[in-house]
N, C-alpha and C. Protein backbone atom coordinates (compact mmCIF):
# COMPACT_ATOMS: atom_id res chain seq x y z
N UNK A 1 0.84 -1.18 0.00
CA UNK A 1 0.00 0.00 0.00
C UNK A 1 0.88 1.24 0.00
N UNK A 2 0.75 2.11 -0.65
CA UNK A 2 1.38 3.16 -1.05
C UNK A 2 1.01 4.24 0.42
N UNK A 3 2.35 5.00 1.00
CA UNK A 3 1.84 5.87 1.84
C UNK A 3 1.59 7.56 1.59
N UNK A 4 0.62 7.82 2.14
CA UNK A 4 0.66 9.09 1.26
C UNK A 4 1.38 10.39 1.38
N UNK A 5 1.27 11.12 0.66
CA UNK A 5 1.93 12.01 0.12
C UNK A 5 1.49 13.42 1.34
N UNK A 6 2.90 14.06 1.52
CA UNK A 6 2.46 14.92 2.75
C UNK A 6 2.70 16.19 1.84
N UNK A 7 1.12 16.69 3.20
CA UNK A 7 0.97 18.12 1.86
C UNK A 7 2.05 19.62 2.87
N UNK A 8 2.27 20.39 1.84
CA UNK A 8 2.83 21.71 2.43
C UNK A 8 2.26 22.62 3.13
N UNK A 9 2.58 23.61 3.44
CA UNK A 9 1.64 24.25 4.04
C UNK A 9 1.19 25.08 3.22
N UNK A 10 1.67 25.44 2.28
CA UNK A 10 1.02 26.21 1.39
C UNK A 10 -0.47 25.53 1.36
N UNK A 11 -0.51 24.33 0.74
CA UNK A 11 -1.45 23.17 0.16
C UNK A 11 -2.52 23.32 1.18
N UNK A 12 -1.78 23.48 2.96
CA UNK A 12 -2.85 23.16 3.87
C UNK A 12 -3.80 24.51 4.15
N UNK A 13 -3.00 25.80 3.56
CA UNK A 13 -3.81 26.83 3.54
C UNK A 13 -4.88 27.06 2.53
N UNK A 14 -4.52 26.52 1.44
CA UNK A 14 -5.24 26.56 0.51
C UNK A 14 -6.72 25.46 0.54
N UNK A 15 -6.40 24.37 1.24
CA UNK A 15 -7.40 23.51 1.58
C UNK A 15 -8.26 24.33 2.61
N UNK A 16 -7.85 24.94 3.85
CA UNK A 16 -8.99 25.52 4.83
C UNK A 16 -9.27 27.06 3.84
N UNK A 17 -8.60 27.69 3.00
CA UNK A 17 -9.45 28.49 2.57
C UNK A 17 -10.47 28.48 1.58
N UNK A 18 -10.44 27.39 0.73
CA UNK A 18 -11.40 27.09 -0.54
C UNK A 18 -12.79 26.15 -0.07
N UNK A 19 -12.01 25.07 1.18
CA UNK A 19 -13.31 24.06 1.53
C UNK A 19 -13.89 24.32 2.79
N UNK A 20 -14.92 23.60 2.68
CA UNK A 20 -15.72 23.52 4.19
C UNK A 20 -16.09 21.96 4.33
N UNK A 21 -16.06 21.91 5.94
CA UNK A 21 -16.37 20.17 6.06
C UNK A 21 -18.05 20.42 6.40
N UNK A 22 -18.54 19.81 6.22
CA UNK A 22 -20.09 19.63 6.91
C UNK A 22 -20.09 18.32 7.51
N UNK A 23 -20.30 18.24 8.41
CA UNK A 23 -20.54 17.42 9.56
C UNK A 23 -21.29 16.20 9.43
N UNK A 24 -22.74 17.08 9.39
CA UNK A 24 -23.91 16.01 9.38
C UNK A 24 -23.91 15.01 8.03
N UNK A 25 -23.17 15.28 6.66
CA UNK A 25 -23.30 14.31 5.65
C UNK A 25 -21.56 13.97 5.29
N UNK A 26 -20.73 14.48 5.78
CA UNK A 26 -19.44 14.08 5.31
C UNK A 26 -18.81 14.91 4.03
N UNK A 27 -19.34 15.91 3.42
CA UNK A 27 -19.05 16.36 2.53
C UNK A 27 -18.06 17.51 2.50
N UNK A 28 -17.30 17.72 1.58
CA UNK A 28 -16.67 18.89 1.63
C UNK A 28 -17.08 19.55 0.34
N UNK A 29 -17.43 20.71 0.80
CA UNK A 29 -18.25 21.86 -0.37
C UNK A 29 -17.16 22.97 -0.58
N UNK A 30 -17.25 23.67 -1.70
CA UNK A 30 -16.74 24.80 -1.92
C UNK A 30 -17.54 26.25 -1.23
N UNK A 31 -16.43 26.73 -0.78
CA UNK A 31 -16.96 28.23 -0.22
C UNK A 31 -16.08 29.30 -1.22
N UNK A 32 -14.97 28.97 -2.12
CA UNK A 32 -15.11 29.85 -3.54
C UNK A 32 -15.30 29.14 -4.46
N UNK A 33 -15.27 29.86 -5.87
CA UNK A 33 -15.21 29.18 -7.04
C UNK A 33 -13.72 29.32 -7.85
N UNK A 34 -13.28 28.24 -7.51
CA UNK A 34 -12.16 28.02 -8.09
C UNK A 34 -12.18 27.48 -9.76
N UNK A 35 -13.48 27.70 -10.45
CA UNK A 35 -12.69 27.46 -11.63
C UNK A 35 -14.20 27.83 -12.02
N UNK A 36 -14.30 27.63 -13.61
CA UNK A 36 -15.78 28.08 -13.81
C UNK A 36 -16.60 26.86 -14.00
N UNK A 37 -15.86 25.37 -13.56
CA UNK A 37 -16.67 24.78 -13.53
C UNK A 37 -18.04 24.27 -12.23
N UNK A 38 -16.88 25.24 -10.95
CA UNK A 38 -17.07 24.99 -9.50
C UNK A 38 -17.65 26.21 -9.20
N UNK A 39 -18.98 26.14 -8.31
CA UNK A 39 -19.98 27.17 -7.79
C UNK A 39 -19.82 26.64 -6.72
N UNK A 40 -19.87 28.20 -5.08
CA UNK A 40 -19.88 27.93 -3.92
C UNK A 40 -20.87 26.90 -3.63
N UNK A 41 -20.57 26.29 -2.89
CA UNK A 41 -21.75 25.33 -2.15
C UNK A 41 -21.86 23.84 -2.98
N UNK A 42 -21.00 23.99 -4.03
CA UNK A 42 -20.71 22.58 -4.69
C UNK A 42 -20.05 21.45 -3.86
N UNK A 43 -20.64 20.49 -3.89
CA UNK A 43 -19.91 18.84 -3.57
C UNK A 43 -18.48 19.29 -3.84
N UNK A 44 -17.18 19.11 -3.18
CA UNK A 44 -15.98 19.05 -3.66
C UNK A 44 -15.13 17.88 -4.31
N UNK A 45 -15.15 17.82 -5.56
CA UNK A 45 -14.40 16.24 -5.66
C UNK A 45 -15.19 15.10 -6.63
N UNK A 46 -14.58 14.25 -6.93
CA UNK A 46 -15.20 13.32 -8.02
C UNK A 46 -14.73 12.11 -7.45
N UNK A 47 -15.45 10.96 -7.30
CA UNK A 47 -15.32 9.78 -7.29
C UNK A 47 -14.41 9.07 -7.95
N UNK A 48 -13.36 7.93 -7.49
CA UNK A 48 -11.94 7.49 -7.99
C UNK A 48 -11.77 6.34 -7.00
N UNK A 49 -12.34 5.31 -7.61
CA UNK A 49 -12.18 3.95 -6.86
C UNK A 49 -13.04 4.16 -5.40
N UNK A 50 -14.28 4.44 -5.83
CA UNK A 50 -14.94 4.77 -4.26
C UNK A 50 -14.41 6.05 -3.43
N UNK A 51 -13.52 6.37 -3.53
CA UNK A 51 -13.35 7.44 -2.77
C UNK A 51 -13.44 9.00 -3.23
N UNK A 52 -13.46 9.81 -2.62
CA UNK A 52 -14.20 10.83 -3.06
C UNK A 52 -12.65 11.67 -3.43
N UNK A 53 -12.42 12.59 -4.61
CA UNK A 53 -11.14 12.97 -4.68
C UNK A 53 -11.24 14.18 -4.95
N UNK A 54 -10.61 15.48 -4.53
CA UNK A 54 -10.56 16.46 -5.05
C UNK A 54 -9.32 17.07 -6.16
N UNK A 55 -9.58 17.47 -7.51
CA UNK A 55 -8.22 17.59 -7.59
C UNK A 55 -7.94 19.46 -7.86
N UNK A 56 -6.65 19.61 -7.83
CA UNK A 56 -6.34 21.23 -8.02
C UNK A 56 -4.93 20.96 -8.78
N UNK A 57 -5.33 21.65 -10.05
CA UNK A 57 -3.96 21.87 -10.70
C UNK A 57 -3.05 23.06 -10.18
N UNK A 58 -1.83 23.16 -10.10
CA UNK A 58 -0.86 24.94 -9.34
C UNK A 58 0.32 23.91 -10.84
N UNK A 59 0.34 25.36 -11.05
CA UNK A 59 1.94 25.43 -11.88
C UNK A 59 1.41 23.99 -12.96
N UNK A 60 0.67 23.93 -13.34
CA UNK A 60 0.56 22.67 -14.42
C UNK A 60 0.95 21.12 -13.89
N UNK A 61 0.87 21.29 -12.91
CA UNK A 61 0.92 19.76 -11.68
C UNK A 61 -0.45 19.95 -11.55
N UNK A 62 -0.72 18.37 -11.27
CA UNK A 62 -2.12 18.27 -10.75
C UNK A 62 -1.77 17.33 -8.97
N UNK A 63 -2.30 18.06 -8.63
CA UNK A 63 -2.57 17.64 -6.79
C UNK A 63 -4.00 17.16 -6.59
N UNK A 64 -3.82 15.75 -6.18
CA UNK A 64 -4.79 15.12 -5.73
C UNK A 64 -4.87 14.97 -4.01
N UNK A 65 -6.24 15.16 -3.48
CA UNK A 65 -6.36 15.13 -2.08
C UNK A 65 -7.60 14.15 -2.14
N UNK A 66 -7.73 13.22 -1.28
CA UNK A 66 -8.60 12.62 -0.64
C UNK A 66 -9.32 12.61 -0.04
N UNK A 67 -10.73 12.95 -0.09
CA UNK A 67 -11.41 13.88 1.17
C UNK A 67 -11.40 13.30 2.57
N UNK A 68 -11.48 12.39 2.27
CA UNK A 68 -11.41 11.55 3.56
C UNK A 68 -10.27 12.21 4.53
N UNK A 69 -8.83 12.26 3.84
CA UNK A 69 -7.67 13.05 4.45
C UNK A 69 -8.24 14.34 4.87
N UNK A 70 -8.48 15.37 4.02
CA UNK A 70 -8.97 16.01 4.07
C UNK A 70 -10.06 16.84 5.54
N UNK A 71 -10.78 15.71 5.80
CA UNK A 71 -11.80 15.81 6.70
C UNK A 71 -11.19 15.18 7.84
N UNK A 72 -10.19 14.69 7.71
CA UNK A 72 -9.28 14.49 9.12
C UNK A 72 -8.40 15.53 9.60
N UNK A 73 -7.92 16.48 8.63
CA UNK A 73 -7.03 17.27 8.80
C UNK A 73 -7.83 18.75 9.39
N UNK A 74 -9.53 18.62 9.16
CA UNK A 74 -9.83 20.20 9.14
C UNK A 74 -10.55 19.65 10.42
N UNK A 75 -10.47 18.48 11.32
CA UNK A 75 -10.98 18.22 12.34
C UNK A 75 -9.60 18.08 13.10
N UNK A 76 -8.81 17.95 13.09
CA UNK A 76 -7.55 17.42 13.95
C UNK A 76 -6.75 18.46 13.64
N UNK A 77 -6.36 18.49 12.42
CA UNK A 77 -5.03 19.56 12.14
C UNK A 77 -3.74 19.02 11.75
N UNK A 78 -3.62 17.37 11.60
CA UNK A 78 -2.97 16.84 11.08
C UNK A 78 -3.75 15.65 10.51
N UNK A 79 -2.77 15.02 9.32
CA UNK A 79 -3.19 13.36 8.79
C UNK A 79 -2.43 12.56 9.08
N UNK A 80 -2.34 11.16 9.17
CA UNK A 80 -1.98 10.51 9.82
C UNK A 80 -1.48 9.38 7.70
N UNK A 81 -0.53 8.73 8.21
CA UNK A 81 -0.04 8.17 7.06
C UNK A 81 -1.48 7.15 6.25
N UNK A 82 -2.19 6.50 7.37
CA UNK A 82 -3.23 5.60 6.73
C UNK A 82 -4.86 5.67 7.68
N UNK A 83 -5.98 6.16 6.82
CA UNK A 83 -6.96 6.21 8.21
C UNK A 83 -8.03 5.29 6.96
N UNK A 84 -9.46 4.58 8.13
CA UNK A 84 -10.02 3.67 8.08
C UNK A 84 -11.11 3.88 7.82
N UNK A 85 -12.46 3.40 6.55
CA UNK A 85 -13.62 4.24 7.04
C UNK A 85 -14.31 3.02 7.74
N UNK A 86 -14.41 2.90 8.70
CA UNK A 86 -14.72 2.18 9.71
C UNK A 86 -16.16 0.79 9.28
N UNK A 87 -17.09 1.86 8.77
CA UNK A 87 -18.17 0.94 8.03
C UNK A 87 -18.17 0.53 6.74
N UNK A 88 -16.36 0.57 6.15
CA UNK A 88 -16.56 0.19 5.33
C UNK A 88 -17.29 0.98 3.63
N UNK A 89 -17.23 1.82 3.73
CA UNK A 89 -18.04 2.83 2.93
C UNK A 89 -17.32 3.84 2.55
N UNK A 90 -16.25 3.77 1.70
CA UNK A 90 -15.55 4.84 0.78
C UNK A 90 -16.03 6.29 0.75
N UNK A 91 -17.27 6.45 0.64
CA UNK A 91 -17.71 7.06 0.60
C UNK A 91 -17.97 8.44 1.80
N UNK A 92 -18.37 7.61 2.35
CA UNK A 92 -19.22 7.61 4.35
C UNK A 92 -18.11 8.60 5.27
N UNK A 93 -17.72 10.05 4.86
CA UNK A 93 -16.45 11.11 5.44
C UNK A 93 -16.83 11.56 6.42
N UNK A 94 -17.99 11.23 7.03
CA UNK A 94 -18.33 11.81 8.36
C UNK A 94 -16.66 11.31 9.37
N UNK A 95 -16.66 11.81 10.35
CA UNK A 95 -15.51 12.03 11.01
C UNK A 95 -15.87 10.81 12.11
N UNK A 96 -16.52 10.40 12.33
CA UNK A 96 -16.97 9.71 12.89
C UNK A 96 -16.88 8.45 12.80
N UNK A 97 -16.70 8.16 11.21
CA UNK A 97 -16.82 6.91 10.56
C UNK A 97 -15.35 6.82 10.16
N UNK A 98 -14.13 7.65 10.49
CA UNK A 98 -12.83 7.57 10.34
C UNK A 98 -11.64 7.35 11.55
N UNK A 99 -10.98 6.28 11.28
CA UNK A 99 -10.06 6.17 12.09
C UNK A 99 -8.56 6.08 11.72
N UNK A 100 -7.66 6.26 12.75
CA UNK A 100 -6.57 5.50 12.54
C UNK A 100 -5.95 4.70 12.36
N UNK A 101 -5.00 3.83 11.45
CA UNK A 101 -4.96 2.39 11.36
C UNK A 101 -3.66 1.93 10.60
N UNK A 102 -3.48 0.83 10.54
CA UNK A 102 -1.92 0.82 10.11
C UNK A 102 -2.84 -0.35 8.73
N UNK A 103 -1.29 -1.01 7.97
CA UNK A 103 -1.96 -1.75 6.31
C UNK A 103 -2.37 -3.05 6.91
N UNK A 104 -1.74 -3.30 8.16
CA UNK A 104 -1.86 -4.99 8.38
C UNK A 104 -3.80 -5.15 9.11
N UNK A 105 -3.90 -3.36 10.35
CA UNK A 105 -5.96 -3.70 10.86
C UNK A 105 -6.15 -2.93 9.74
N UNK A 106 -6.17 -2.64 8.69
CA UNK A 106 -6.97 -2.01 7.44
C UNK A 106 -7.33 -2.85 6.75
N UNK A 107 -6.46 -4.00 6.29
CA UNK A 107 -7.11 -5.28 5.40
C UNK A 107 -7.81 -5.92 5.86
N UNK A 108 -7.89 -5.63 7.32
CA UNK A 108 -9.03 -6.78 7.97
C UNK A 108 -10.06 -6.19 8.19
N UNK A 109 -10.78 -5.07 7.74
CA UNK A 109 -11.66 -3.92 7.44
C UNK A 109 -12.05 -4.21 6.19
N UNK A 110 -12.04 -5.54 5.38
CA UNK A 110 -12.31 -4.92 3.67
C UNK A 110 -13.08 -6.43 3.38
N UNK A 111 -14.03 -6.20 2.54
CA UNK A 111 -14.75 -7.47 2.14
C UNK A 111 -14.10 -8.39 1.77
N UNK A 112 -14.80 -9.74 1.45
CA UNK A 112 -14.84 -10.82 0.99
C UNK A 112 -14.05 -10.75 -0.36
N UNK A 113 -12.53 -11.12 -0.64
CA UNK A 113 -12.56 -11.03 -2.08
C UNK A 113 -12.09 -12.37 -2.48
N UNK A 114 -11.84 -13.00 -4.10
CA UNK A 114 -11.49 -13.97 -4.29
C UNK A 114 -12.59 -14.94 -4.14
N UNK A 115 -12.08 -16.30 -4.27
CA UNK A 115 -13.65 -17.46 -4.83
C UNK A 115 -14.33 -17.67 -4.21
N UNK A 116 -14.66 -17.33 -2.58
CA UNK A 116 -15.66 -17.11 -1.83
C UNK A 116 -16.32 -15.93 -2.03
N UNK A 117 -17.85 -16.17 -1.28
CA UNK A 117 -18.54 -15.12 -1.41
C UNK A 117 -18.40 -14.52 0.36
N UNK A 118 -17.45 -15.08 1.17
CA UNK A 118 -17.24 -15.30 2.51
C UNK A 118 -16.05 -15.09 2.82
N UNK A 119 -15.70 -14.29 3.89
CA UNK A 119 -14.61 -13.75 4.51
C UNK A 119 -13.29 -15.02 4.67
N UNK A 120 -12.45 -14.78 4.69
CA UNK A 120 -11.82 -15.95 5.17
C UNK A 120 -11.93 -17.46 4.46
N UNK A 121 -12.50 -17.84 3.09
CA UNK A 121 -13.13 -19.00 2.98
C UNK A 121 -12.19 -19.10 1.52
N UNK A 122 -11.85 -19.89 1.16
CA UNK A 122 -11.11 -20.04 -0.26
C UNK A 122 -12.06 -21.44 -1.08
N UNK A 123 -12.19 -21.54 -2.19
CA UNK A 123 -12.45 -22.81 -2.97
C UNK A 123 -10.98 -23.41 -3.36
N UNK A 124 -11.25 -24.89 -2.20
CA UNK A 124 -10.07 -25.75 -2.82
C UNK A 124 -10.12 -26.60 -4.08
N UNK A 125 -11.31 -26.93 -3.64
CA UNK A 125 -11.95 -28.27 -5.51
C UNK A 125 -12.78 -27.69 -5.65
N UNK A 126 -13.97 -28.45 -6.59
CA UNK A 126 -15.19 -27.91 -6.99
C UNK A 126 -15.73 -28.30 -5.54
N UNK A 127 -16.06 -29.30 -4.57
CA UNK A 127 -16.96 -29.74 -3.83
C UNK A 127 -16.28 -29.20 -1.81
N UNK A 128 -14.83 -28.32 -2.03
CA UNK A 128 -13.96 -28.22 -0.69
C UNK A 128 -13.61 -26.93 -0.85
N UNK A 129 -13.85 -26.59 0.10
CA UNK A 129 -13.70 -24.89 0.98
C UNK A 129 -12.74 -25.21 1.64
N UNK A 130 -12.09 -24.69 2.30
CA UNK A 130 -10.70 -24.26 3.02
C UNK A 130 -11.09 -22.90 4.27
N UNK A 131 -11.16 -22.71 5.58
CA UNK A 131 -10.89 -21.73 6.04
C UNK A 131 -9.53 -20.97 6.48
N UNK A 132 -8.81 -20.16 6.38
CA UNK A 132 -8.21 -19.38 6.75
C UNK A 132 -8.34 -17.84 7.41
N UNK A 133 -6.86 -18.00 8.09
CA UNK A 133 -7.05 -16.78 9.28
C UNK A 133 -5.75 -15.94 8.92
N UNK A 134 -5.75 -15.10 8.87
CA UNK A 134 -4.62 -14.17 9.30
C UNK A 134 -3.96 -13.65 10.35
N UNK A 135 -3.02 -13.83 10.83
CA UNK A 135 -2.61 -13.43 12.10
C UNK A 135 -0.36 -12.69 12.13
N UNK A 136 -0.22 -11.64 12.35
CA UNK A 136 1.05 -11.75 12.07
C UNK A 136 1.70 -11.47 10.85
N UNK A 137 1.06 -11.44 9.70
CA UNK A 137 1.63 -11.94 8.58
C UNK A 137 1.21 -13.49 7.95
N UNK A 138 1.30 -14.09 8.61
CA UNK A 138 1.77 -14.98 8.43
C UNK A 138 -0.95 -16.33 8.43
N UNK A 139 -0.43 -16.87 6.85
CA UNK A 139 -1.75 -17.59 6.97
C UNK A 139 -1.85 -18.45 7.59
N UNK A 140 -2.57 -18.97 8.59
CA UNK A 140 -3.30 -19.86 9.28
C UNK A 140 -4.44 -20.30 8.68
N UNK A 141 -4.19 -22.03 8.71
CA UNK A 141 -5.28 -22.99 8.08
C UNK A 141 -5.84 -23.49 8.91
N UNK A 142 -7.26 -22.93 9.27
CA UNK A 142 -8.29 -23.70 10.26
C UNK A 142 -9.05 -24.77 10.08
N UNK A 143 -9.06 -25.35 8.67
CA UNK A 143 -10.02 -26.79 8.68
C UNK A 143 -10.46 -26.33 7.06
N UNK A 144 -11.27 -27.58 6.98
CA UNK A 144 -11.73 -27.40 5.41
C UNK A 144 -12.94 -28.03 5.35
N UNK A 145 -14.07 -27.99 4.29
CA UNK A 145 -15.43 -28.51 4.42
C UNK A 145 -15.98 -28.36 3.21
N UNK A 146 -17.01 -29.42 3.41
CA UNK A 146 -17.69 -29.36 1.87
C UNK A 146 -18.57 -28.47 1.65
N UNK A 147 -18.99 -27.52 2.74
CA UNK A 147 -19.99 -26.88 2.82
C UNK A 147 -19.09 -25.04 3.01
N UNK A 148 -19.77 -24.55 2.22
CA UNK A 148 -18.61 -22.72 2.00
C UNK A 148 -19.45 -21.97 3.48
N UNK A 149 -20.49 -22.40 3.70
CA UNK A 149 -20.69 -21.63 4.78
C UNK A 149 -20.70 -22.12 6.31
N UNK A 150 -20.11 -23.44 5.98
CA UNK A 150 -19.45 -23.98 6.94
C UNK A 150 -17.66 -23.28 7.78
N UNK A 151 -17.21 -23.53 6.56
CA UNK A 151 -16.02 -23.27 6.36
C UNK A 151 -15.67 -21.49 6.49
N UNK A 152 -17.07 -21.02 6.35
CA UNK A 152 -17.24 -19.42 7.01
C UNK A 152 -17.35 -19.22 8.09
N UNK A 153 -18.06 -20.16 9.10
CA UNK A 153 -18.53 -20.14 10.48
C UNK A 153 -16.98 -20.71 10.94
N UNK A 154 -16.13 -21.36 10.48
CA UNK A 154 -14.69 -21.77 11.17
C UNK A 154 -14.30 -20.69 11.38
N UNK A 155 -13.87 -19.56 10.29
CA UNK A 155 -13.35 -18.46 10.18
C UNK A 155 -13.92 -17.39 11.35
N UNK A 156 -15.00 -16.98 11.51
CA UNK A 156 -15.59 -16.05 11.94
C UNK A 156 -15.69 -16.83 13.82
N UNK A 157 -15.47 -18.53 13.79
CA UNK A 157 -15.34 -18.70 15.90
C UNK A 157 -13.63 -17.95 15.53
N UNK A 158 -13.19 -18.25 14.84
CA UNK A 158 -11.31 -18.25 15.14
C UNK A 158 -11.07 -16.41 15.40
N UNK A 159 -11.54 -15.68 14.29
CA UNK A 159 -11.70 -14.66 14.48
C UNK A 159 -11.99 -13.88 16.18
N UNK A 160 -13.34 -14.51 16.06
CA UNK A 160 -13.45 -14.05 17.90
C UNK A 160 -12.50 -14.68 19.22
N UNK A 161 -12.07 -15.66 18.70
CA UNK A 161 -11.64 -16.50 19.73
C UNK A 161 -10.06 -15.70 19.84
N UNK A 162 -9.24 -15.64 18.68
CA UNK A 162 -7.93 -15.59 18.34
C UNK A 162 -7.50 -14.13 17.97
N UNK A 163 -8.32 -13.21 18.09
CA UNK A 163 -7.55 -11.69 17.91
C UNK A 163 -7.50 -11.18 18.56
N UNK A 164 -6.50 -10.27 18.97
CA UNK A 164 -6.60 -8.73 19.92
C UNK A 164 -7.57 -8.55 20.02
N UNK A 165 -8.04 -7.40 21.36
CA UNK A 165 -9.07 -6.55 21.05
C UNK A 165 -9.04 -5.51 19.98
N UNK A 166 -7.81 -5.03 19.63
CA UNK A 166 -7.41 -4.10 18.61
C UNK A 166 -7.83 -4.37 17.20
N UNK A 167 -7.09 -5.76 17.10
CA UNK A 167 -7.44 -6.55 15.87
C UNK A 167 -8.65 -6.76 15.41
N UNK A 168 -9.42 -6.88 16.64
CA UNK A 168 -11.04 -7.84 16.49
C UNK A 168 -11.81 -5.93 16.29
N UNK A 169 -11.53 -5.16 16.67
CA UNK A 169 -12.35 -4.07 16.15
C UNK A 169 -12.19 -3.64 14.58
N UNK A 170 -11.54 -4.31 14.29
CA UNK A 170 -10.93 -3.93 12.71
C UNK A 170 -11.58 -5.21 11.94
N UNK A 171 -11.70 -6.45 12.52
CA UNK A 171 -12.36 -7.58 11.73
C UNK A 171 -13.61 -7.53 12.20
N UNK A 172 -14.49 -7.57 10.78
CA UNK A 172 -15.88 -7.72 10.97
C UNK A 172 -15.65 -9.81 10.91
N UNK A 173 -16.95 -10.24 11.00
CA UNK A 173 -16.93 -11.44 10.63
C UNK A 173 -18.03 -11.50 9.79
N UNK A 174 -17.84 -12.98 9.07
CA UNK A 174 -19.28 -12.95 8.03
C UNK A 174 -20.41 -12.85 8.50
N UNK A 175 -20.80 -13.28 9.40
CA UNK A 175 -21.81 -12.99 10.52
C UNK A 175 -22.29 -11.39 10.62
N UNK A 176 -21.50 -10.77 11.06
CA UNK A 176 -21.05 -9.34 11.14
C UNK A 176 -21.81 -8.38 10.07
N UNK A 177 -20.88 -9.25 9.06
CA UNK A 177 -21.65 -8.43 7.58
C UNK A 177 -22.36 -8.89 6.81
N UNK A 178 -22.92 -9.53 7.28
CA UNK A 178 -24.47 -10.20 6.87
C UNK A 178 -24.47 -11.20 5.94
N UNK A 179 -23.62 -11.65 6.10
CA UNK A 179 -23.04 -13.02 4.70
C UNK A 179 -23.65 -14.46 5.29
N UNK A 180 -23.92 -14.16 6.67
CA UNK A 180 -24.43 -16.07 7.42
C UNK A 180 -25.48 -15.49 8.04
């Protein structure tokens, strides 16, 4: 995961003088018009892999900001190298729904990907599931079954049983997110 890019202060003046955070929906709006495509009170930013992005060209560079960053910085006053949207929702910049987090509790924040439709669950044959855990780095093989939502329910006792409290606030389980 790439860490991001720290802005100047120029950059950070220019961010509290052009935007505003709003609270109640997560948004950051314009309070000038920086170009003639942007009117005060506009949404700030365009969508880019789920996340909401603002960009500003200076000197024929283009500078990209993240609102998410963004809305951490005009609540705190600094950003932090990696933050979390907690429910999962790219989108979702309420301040509320953002945390701090390092790459190893951030992946355990992120859906189901790969030949399950289930956290933790891999297809070994056509008819065998596999559960696995993460812990450390390092994969842990909890059992295997003919049944995928079997082999989900392995994942999701090990989960509760076997993480930090730190860890376990960062892992949902399939249970969790409505997959069992």
């Amino acid at each position: 995961m790439n860490s991001a890019r720290e802005w100047g202060e120029e950059e950070k003046i220019w961010l509290l003088d052009n935007l505003e955070y709003i609270p109640e929906t997560g948004n950051l709006v314009w309070v000038k018009s920086v170009s003639a495509r942007v009117a005060v009170g506009d949404v700030a930013g365009t969508y880019v892999s789920g996340y909401r992005r603002i960009k500003r060209k200076k000197r024929g560079k283009s500078l990209n900001y993240r609102a998410h960053r963004v809305v951490w910085f005009f609540h705190y006053g600094w950003v932090p190298p990696m933050l979390d949207h907690i429910n999962g929702d790219r989108s979702d910049n309420r301040i509320e729904n953002l945390r701090v987090t390092t790459p190893s509790l951030n992946i355990r924040n992120q859906k189901p990907r790969g030949s399950s439709k289930y956290k933790g669950v891999n297809l070994i044959s056509r008819n065998s599931y596999s559960a696995i855990g993460r812990k450390c780095g390092e994969s842990i093989y909890l059992g295997s079954s003919k049944s995928e939502s079997e082999a989900a329910i392995m994942y999701d006792l090990w989960v509760e049983a076997n993480l930090s409290p730190l860890e376990r606030q960062f892992s949902k389980t399939n249970k969790e997110l409505g997959l069992l």
